[in-house]
Protein backbone atom coordinates (compact mmCIF):
# COMPACT_ATOMS: atom_id res chain seq x y z
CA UNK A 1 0.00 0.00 0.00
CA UNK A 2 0.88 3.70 -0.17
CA UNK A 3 3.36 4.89 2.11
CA UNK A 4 3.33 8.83 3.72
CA UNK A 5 5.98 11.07 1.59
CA UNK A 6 7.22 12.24 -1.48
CA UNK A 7 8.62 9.14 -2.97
CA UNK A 8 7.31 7.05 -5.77
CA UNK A 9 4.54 6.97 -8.37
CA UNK A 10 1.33 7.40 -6.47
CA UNK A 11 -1.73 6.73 -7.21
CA UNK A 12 -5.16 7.01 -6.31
CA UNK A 13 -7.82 4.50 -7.56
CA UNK A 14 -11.60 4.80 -6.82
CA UNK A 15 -14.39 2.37 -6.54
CA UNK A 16 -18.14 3.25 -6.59
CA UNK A 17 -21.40 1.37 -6.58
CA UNK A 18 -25.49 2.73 -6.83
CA UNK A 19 -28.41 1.08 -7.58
CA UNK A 20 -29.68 0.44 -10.78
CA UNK A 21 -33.53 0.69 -9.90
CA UNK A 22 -35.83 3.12 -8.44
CA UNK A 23 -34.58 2.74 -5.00
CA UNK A 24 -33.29 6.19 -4.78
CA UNK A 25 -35.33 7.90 -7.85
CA UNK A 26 -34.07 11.08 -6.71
CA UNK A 27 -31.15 10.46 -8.14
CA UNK A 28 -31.59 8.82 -11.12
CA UNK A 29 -34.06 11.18 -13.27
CA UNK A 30 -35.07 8.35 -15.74
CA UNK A 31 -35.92 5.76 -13.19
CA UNK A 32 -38.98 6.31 -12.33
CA UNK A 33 -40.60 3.05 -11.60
CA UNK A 34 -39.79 -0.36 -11.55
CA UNK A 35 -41.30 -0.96 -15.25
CA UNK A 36 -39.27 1.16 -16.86
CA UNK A 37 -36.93 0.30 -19.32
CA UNK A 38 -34.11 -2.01 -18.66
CA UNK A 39 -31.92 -0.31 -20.98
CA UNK A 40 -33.05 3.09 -19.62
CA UNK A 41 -29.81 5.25 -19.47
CA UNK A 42 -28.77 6.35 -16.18
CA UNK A 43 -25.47 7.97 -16.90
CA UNK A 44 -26.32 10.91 -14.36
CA UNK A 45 -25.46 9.02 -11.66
CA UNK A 46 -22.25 7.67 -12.41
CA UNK A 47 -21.02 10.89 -13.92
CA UNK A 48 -22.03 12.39 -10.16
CA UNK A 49 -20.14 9.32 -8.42
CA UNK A 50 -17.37 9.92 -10.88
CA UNK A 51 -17.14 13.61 -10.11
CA UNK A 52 -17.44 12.86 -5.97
CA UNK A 53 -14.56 10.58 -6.53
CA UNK A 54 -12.33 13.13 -8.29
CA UNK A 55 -13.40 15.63 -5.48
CA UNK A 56 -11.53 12.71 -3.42
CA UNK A 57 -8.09 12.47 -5.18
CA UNK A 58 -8.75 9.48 -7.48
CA UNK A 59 -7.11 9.12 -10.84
CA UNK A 60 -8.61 6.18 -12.06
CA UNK A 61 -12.44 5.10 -11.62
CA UNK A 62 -14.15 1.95 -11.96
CA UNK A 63 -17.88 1.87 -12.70
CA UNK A 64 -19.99 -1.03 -12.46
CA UNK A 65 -20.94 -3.82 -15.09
CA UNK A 66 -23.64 -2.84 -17.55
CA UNK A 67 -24.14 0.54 -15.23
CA UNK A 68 -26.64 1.69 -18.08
CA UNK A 69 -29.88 0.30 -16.63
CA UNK A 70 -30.93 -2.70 -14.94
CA UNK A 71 -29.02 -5.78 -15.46
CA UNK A 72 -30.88 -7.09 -18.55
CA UNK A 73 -29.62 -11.40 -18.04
CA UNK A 74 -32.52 -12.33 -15.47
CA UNK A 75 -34.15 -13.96 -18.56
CA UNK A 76 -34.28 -14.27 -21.93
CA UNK A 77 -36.57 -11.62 -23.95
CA UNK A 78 -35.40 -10.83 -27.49
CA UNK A 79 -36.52 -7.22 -27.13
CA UNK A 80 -33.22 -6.60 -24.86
CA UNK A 81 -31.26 -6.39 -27.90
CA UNK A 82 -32.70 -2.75 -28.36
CA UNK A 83 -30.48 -1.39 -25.64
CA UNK A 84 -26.95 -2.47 -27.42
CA UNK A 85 -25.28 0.06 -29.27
CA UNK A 86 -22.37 0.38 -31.74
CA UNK A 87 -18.71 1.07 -29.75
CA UNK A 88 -18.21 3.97 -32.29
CA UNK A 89 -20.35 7.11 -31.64
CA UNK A 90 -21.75 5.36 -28.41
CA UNK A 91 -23.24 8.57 -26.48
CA UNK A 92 -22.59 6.82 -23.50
CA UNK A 93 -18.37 6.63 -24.18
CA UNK A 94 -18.55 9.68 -25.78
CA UNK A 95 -19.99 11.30 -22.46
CA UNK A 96 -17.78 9.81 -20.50
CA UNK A 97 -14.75 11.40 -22.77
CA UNK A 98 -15.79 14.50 -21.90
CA UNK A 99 -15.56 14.16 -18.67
CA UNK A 100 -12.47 12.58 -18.02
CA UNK A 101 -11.01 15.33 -20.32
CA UNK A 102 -12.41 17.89 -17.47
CA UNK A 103 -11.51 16.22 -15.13
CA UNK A 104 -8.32 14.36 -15.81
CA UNK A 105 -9.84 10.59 -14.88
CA UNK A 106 -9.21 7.46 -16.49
CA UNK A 107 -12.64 5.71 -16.68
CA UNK A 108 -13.48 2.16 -17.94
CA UNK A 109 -17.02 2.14 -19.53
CA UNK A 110 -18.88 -0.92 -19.34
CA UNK A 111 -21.64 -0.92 -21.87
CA UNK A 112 -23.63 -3.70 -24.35
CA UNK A 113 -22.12 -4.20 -27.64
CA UNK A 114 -23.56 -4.10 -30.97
CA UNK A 115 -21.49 -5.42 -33.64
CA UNK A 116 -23.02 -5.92 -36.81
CA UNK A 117 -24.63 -9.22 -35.72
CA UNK A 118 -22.93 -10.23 -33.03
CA UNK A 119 -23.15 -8.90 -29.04
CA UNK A 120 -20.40 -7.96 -26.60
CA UNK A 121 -20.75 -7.68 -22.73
CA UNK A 122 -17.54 -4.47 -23.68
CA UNK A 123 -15.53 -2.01 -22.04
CA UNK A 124 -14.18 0.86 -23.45
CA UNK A 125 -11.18 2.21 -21.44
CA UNK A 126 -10.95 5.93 -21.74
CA UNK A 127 -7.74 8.15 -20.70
CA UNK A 128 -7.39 11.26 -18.49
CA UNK A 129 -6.84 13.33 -21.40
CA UNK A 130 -10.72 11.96 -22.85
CA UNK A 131 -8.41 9.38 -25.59
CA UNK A 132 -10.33 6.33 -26.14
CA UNK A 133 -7.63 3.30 -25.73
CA UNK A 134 -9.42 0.65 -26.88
CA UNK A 135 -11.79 -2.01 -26.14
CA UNK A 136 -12.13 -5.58 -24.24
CA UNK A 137 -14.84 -7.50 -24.71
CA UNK A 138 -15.85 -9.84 -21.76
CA UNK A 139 -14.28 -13.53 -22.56
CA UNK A 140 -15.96 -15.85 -20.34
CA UNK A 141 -19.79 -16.01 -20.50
CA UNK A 142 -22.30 -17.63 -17.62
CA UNK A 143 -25.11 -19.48 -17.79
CA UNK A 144 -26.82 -20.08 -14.73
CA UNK A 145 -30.67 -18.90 -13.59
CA UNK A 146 -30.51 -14.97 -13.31
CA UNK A 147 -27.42 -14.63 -15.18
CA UNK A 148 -28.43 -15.99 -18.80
CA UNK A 149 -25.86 -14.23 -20.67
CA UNK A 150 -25.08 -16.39 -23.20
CA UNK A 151 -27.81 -15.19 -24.61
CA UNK A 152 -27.36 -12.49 -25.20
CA UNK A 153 -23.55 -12.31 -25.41
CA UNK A 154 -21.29 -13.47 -27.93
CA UNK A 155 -17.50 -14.98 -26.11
CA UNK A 156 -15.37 -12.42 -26.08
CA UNK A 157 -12.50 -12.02 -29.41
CA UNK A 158 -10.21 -9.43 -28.13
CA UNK A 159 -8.29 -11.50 -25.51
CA UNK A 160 -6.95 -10.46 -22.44
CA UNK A 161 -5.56 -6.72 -22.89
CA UNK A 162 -4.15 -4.09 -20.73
CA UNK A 163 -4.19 -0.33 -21.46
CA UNK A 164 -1.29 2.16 -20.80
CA UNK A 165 -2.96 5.12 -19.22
CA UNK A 166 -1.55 8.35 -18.00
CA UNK A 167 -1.01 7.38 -14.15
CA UNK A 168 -0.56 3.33 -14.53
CA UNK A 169 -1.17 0.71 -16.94
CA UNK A 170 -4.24 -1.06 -16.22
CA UNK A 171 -5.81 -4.65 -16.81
CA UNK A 172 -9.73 -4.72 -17.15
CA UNK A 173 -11.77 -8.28 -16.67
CA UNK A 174 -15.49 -7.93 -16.54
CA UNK A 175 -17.69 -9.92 -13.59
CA UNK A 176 -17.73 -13.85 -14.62
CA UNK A 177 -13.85 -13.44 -15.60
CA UNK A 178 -12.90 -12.82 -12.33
CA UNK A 179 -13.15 -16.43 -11.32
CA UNK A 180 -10.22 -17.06 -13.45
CA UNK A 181 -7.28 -17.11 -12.28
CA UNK A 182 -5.55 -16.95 -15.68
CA UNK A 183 -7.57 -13.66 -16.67
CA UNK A 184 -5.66 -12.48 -14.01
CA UNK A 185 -2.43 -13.74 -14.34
CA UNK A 186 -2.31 -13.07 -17.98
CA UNK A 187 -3.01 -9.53 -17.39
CA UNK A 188 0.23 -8.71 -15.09
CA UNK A 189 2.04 -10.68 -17.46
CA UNK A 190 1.27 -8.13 -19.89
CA UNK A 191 2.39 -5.15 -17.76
CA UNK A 192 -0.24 -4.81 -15.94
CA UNK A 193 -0.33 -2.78 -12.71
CA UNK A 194 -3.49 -2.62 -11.56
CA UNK A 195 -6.25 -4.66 -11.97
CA UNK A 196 -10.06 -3.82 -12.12
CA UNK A 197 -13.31 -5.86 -12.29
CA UNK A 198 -16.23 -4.03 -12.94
CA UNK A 199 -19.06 -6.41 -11.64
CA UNK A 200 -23.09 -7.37 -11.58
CA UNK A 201 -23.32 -10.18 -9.41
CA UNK A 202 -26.18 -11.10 -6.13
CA UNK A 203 -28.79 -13.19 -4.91
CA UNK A 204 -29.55 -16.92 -6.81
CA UNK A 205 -33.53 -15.95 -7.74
CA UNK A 206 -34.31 -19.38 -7.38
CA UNK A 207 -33.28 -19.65 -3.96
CA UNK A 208 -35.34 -19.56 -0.97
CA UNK A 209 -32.56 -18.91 1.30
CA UNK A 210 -31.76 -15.49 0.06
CA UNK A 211 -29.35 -14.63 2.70
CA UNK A 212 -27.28 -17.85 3.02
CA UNK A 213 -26.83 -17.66 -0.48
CA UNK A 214 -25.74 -14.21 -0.74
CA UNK A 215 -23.53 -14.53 2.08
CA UNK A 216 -21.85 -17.18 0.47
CA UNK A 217 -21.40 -15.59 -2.02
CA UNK A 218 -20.61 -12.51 -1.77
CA UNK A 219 -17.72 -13.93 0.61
CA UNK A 220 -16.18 -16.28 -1.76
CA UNK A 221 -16.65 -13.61 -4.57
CA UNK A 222 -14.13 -11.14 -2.95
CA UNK A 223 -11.49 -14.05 -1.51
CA UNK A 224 -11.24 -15.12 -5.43
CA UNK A 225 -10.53 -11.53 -6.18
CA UNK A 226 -7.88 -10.81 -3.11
CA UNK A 227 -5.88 -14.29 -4.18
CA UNK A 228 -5.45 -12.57 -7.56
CA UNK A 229 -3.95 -9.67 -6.09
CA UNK A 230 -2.09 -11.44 -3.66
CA UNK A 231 -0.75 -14.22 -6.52
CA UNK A 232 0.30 -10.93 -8.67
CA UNK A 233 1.14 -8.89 -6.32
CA UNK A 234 -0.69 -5.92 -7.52
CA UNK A 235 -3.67 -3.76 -6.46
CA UNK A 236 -7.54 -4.49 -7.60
CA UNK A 237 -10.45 -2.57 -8.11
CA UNK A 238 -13.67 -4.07 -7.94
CA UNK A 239 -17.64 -2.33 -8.45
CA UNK A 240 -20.46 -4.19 -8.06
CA UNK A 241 -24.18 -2.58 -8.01
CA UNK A 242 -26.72 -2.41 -5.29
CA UNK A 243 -30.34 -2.97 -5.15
CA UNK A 244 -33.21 -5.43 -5.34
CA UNK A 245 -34.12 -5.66 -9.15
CA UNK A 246 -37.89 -7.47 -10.28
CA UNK A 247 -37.49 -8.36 -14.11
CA UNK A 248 -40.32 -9.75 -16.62
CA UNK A 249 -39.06 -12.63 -18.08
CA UNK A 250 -40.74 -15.28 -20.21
CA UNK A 251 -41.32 -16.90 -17.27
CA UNK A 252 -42.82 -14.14 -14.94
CA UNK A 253 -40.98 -12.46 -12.78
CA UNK A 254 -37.49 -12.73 -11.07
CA UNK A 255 -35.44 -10.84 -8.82
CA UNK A 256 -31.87 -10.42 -7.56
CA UNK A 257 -30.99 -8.61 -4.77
CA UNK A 258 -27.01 -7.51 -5.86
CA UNK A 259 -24.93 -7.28 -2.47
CA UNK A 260 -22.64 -4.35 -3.31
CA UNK A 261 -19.62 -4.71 -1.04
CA UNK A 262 -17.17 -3.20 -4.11
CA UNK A 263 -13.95 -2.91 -2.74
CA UNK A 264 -9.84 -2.03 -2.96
CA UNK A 265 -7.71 -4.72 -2.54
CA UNK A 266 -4.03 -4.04 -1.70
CA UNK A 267 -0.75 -6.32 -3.17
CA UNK A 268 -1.41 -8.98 -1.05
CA UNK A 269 -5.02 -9.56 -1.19
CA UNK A 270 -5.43 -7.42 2.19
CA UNK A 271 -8.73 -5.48 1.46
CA UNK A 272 -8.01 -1.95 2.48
CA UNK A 273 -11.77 -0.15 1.83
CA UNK A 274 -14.99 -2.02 1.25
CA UNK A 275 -18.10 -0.89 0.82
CA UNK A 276 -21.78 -2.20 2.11
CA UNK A 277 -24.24 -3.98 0.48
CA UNK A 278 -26.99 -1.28 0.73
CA UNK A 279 -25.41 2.00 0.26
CA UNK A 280 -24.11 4.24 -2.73
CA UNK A 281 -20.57 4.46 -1.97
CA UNK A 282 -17.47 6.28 -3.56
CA UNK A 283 -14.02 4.33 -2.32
CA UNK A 284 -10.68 5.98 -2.98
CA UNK A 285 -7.29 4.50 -2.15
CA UNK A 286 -3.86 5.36 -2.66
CA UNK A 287 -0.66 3.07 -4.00
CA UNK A 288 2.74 3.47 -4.47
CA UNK A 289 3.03 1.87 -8.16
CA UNK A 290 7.09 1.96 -7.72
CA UNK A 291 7.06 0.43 -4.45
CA UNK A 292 4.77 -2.37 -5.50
CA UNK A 293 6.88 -3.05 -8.42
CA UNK A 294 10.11 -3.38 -6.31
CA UNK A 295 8.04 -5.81 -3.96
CA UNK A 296 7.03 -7.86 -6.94
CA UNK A 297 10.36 -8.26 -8.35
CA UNK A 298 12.02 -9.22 -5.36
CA UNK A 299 9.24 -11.86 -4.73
CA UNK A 300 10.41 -14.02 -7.33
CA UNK A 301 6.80 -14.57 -8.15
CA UNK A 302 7.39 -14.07 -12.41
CA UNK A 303 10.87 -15.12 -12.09
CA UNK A 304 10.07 -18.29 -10.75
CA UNK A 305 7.57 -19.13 -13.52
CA UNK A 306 7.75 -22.45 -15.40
CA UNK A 307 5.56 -21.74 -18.67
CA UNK A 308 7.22 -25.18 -20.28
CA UNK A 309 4.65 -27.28 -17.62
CA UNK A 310 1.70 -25.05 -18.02
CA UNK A 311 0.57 -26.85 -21.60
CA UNK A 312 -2.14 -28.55 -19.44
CA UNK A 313 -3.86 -25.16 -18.95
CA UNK A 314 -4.52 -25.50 -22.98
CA UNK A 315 -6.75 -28.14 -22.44
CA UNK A 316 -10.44 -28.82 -21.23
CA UNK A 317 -9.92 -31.81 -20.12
CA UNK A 318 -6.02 -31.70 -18.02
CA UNK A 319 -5.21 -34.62 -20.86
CA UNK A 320 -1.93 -34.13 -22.65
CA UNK A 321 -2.67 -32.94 -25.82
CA UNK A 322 -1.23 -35.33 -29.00
């Protein structure tokens, strides 16, 4: 973590999290009810949470998964499609330039993909200076009830990327790819400094026991997350929404209370600011990129590598390939 002085490349990274629903319509002027439309932009918030984290000291800020509108996966209606949108001229990225030109923020943009005929769960990583670097496009899929992405999502075709920005080069996974440890891995190897997960992830709707399930997790979900910053020996971001969402879906309705709890994980996996599971939170914290590095190297932890054994990790099944 950050140490007190004048020494070193800091830097501060922020974390927020809201609610995607009409739980605090106050502050979302196009959610208005719970019918309204899951695609139903609700960019004002996240530019405010965006702006409240600058106030802070952050450099770089991580928005949730699909921030948009209300996570769309509960089921599987074909007139969902309507909220995608082409990367290029995407008002939503293009908003977002503008203000991390004013403001001097890096800002990873989650947002649905349309391309041509296929569909991306994407991120668009924009600089301080408002320069888009790029897109990822989210590589492993679920399937499971409430999070029916597959259909809607194509697999990702951009493979694991990272993106030099002004204050540290960064490695972006999206939600179901941070249960992979070699999203992870494969990132740092790339340069990679910090890593950041924006997330959508709750309650099982088909569960009775809503808070066993939850608990467990939203428990396991952040230990997965700290072993890849402790295993790479680098800081990571996560943002998950809040809120209890009620979707139509083919087969009436279902709902998934998301359990928030974004947080800032240090080098090695020590969480150093976590948020609830109710509120609308802005986390900042503070690292000493230099410092980090030196602590990395001196670990042995890429030195030590053996990529000659690793063929096994090409396979589905752990058979030797012919």
């Amino acid at each position: 973590m950050a140490r007190d002085g004048d020494e070193g490349r800091k830097v501060a990274v922020a974390t927020v999290q809201f609610a995607c629903t009409d739980v605090e319509a106050e502050n979302v002027a196009t959610a208005e009810s719970e019918n309204m439309p899951l695609c139903a932009m609700i960019t004002d918030v996240a530019e405010q949470l965006i702006r409240e984290a600058h106030k802070k000291g952050a450099k770089i800020v991580l928005i949730q998964e699909l921030f948009e509108g209300k996570y769309l996966c509960q089921g599987q209606r074909m007139d969902l499609f309507q909220c995608a949108k082409p990367y290029k001229g995407n008002p939503t990225i293009i908003r977002m330039q503008k203000l991390a030109k004013e403001l001097h923020v890096v800002i990873p943009v989650s947002f649905f993909e349309e391309a041509n005929n296929a569909h991306y769960n994407s991120v668009a990583v924009i600089d301080a200076d408002g320069t888009d670097l790029g897109l990822y496009r989210k590589s492993h899929i679920p399937d499971a009830p409430g999070y029916q992405e597959k259909f809607y999502f194509n697999p990702g075709d951009t493979g694991f990327k990272v993106f030099k920005t002004k204050y540290a080069t960064i490695g972006v996974g999206i939600c179901w790819d941070q249960w992979f440890p070699e999203c992870a891995r494969a990132m740092v190897l790339q340069g990679a400094e910090i890593l950041l997960f924006p997330t959508a992830i709750g309650s099982d709707p088909q569960d009775s026991d809503l808070d066993a399930v939850t608990e467990d997790s939203r428990e396991h979900w952040k230990r997965v997350m700290q072993g890849h910053a402790g295993a790479n020996l680098v800081p990571l971001v996560a943002s998950n929404r809040i809120g209890r969402e009620t979707v139509e879906t083919e087969h009436g309705k279902s709902t998934i209370t998301f359990f928030g709890n974004s947080f800032i994980a240090g080098p090695t996996g020590e969480i150093v600011k976590l948020a609830n599971d109710k509120d609308e939170e802005v986390l900042v914290a503070e690292f000493d990129l230099d410092e980090i590095k030196s602590t990395r190297h001196g670990w042995g932890l890429f030195r030590d590598r053996r990529p000659d054994l690793y063929k096994v990790l090409l396979t589905m099944d752990g058979e030797r390939s012919a």
